[in-house]
Protein backbone atom coordinates (compact mmCIF):
# COMPACT_ATOMS: atom_id res chain seq x y z
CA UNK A 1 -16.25 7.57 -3.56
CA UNK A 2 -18.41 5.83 -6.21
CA UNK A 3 -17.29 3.69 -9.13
CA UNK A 4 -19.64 5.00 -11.70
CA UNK A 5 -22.14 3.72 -13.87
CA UNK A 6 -21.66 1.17 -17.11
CA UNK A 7 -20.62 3.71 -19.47
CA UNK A 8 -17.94 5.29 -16.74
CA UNK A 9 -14.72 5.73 -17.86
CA UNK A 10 -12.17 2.46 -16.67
CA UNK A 11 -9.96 5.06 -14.94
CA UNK A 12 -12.06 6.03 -12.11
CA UNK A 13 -12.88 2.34 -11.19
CA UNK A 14 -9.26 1.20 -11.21
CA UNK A 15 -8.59 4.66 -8.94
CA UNK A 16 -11.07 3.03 -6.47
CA UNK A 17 -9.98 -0.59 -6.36
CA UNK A 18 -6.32 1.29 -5.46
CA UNK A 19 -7.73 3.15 -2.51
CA UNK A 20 -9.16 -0.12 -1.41
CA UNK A 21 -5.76 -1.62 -1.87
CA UNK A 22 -7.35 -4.52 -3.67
CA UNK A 23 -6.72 -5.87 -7.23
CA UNK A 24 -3.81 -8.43 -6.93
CA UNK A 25 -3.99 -11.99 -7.27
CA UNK A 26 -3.85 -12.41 -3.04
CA UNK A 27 -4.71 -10.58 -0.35
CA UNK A 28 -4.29 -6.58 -0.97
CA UNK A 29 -0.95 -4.62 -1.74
CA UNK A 30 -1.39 -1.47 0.47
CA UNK A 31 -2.38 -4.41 3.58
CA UNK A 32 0.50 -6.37 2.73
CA UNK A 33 2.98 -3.42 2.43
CA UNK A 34 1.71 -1.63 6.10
CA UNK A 35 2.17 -2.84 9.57
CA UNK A 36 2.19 -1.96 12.87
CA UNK A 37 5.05 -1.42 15.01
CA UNK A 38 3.61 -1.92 18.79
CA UNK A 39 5.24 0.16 21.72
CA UNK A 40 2.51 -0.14 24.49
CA UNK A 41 0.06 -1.48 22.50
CA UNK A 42 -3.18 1.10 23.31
CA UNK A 43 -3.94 1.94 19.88
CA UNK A 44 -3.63 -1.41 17.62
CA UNK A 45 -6.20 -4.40 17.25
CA UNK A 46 -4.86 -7.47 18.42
CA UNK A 47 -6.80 -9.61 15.85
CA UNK A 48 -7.14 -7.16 12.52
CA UNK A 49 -3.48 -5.34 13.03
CA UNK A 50 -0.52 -6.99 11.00
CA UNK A 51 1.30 -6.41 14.57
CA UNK A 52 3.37 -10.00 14.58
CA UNK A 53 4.24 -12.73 12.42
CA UNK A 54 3.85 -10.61 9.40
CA UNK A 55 0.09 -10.72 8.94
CA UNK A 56 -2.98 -9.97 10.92
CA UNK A 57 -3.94 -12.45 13.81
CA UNK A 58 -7.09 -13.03 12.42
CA UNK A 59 -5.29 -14.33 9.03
CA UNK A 60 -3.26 -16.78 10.65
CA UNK A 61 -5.96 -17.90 13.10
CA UNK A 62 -8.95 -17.61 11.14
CA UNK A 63 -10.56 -20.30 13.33
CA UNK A 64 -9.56 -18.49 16.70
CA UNK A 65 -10.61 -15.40 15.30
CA UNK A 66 -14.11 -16.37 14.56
CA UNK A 67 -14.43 -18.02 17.75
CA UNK A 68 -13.15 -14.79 20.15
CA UNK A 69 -15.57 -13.25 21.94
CA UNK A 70 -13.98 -9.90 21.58
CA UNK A 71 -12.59 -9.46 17.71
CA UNK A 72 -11.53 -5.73 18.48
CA UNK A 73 -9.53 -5.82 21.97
CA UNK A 74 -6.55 -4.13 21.90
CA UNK A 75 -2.87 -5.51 22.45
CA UNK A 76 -2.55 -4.03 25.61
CA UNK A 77 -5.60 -5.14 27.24
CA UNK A 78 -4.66 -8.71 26.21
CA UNK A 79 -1.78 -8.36 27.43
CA UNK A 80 -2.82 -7.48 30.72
CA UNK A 81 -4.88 -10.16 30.65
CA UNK A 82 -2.63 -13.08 30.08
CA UNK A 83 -1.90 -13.87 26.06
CA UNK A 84 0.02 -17.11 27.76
CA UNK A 85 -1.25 -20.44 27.84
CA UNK A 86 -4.64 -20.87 29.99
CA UNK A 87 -4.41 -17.22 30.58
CA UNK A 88 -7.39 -15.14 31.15
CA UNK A 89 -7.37 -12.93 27.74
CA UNK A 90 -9.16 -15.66 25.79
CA UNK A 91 -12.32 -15.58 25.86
CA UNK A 92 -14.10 -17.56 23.43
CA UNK A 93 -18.13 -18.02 22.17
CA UNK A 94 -17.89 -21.88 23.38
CA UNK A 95 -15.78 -24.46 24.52
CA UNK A 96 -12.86 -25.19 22.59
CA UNK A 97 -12.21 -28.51 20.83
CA UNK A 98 -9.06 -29.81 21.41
CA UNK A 99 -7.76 -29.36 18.44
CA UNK A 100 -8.59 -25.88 18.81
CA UNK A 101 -6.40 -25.64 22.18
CA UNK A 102 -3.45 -26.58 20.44
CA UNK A 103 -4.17 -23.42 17.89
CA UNK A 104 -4.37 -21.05 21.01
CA UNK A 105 -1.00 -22.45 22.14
CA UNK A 106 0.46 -22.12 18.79
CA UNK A 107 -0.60 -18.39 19.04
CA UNK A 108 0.07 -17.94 22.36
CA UNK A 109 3.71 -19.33 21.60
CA UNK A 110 4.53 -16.56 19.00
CA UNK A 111 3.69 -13.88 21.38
CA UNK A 112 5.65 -15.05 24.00
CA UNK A 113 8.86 -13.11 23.01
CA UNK A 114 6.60 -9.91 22.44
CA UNK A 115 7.33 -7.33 25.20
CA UNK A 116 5.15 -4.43 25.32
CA UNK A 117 6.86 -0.80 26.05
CA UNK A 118 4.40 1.32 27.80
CA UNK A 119 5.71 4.85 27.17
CA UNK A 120 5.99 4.41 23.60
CA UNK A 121 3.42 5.14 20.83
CA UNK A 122 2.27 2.46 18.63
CA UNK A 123 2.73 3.66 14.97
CA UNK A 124 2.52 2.62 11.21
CA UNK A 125 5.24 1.64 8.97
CA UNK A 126 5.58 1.95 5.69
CA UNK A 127 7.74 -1.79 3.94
CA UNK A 128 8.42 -0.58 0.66
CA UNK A 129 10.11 2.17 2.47
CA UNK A 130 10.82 2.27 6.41
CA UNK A 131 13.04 4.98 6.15
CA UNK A 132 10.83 8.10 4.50
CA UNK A 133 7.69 5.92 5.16
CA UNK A 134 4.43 6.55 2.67
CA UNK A 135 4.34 8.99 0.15
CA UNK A 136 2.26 9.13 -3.00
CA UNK A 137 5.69 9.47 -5.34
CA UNK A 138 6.81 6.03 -3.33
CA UNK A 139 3.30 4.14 -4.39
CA UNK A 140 3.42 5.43 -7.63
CA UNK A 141 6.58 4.08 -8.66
CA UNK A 142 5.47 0.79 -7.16
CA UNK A 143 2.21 0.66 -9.20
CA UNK A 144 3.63 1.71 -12.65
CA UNK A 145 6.18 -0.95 -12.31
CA UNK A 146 5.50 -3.66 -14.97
CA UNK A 147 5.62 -7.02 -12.50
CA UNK A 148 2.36 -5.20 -10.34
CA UNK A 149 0.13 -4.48 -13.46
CA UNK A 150 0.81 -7.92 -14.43
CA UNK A 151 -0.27 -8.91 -10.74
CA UNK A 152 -3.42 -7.00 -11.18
CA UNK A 153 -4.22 -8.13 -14.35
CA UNK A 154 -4.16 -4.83 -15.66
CA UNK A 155 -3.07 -4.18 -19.40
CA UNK A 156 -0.61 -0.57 -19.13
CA UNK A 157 -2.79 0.91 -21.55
CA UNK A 158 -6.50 -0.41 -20.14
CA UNK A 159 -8.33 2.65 -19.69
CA UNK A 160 -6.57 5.25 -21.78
CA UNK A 161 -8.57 5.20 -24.96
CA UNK A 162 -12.04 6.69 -23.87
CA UNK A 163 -14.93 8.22 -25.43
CA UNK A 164 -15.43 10.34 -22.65
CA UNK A 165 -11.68 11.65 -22.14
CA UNK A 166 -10.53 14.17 -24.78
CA UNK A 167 -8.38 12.96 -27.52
CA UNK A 168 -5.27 14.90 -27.10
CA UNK A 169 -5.97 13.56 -23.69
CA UNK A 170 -5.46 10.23 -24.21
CA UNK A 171 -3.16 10.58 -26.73
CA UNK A 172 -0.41 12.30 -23.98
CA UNK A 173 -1.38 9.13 -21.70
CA UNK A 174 -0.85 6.78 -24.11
CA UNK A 175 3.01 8.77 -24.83
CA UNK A 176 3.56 9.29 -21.42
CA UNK A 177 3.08 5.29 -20.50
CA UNK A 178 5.28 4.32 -23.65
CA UNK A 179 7.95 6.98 -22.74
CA UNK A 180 7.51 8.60 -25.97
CA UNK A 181 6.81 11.97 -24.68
CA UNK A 182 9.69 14.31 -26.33
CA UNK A 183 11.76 14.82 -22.95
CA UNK A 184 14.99 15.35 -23.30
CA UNK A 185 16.12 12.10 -22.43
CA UNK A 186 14.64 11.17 -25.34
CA UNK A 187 15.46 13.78 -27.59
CA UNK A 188 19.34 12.88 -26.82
CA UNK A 189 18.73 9.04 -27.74
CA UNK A 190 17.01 9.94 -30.52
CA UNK A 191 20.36 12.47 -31.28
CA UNK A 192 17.87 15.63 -31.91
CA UNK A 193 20.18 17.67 -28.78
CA UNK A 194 23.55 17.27 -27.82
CA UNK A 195 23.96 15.24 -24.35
CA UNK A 196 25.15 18.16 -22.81
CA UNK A 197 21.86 20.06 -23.33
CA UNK A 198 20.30 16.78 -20.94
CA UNK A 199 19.36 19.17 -17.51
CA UNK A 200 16.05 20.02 -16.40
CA UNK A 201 14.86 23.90 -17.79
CA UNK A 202 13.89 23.72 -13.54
CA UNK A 203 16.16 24.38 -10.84
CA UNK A 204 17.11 20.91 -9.75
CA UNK A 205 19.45 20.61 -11.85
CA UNK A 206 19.21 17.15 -12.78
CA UNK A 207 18.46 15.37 -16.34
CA UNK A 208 14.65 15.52 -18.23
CA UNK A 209 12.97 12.87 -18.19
CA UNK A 210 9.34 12.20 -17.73
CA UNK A 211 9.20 10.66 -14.37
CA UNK A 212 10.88 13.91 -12.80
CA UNK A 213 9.07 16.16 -14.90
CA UNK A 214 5.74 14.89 -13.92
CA UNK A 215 6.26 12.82 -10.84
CA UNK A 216 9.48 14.10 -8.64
CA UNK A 217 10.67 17.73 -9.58
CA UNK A 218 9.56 19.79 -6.53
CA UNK A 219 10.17 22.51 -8.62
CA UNK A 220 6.78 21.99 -11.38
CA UNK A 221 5.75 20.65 -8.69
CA UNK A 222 4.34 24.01 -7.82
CA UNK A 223 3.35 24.74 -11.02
CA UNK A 224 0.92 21.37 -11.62
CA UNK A 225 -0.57 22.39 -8.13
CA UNK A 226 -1.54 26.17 -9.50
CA UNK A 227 -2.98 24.58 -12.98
CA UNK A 228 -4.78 22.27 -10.92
């Protein structure tokens, strides 16, 4: 996916930096909101996984990393190895220094509790929510919130007044990100409809407002797919 020339709209390159996961002030938000749950450890990088201690190996032992012989062995085969103290799963360029010892046994102590189940599937989890895990309608709401644009330096209406986007286009962006769009949330504060006129013309049956009419009803869901 390219970013576009100079005269590109802003949109697309700001839709790339988020499939990167890059843009806030440290490190990356999709990275820092995905980890992996080990069972028997077959399928996840010991040094590039966030797998223990809440971020990769190779983030917390930058200096180990760049020494290891092997920077994409798996858990299990290190395990197998011997991830203790002396053991035979390091396996480094050179000879350590000693102050570099005392980093492997630092590491080597935060994997001691770590106890690998080997009929059990290693798989992904999702922080901002473990129970439904990733969905698009889940990073959304995450992104639009006002605390992450401020993280990523991102004005909420950068990239809606472009040349090359249609005016009526822009102009329904710029309503939709102010909540000014006449939904009937709105239309009740603004006392144009009674509040018991507030349910969604769908069949939800829950109250207009723009987030569910653009974002959550399952029922226009259907219908943005077909206009698409």
């Amino acid at each position: 996916m390219k970013e576009g020339g100079r005269d590109s709209s802003t949109w697309w390159p700001m839709v790339s930096s988020i499939r990167r996961g890059v843009g806030l002030s440290e490190g990356s938000w999709f990275e820092d909101n995905l980890c992996r749950v080990v069972g028997g450890g077959g399928s996840t990088f010991f040094w590039s996984d966030n797998w223990v201690g809440g971020t990769p190996l190779r983030v917390q032992f930058p200096r180990l990393f760049d020494l290891a012989e092997n920077k994409w062995v798996i858990v299990q085969d290190m395990e197998r190895s011997g991830w203790g103290g002396g053991g035979g799963a390091w396996l480094w360029r050179r000879r350590l220094l000693a102050w570099e010892e005392e980093t492997v046994s630092e590491c080597a102590s935060l994997l001691h509790d770590v106890v690998l189940q080997d009929n059990t599937i290693d798989r992904w989890r999702w922080s901002l929510d473990p129970i439904h895990d990733y969905s698009v309608k889940g990073v959304y709401t995450y992104l639009s919130t006002a605390d992450v644009l401020e993280d990523l330096g991102v004005s909420v209406f950068e990239g809606v007044w472009q040349k090359q986007v249609p005016l009526k286009v822009s102009v329904f962006a710029w309503r939709l990100l102010r909540n000014r769009l006449p939904t009937k949330d709105n239309l009740i504060r603004r006392r144009i409809i009674q509040h018991d006129n507030d349910l969604y013309i769908g069949e939800c049956s829950l109250g207009e407002t723009a987030d569910h009419l653009l974002f959550r009803c399952d029922y226009f869901d259907m219908v943005w797919y077909r206009i698409y």
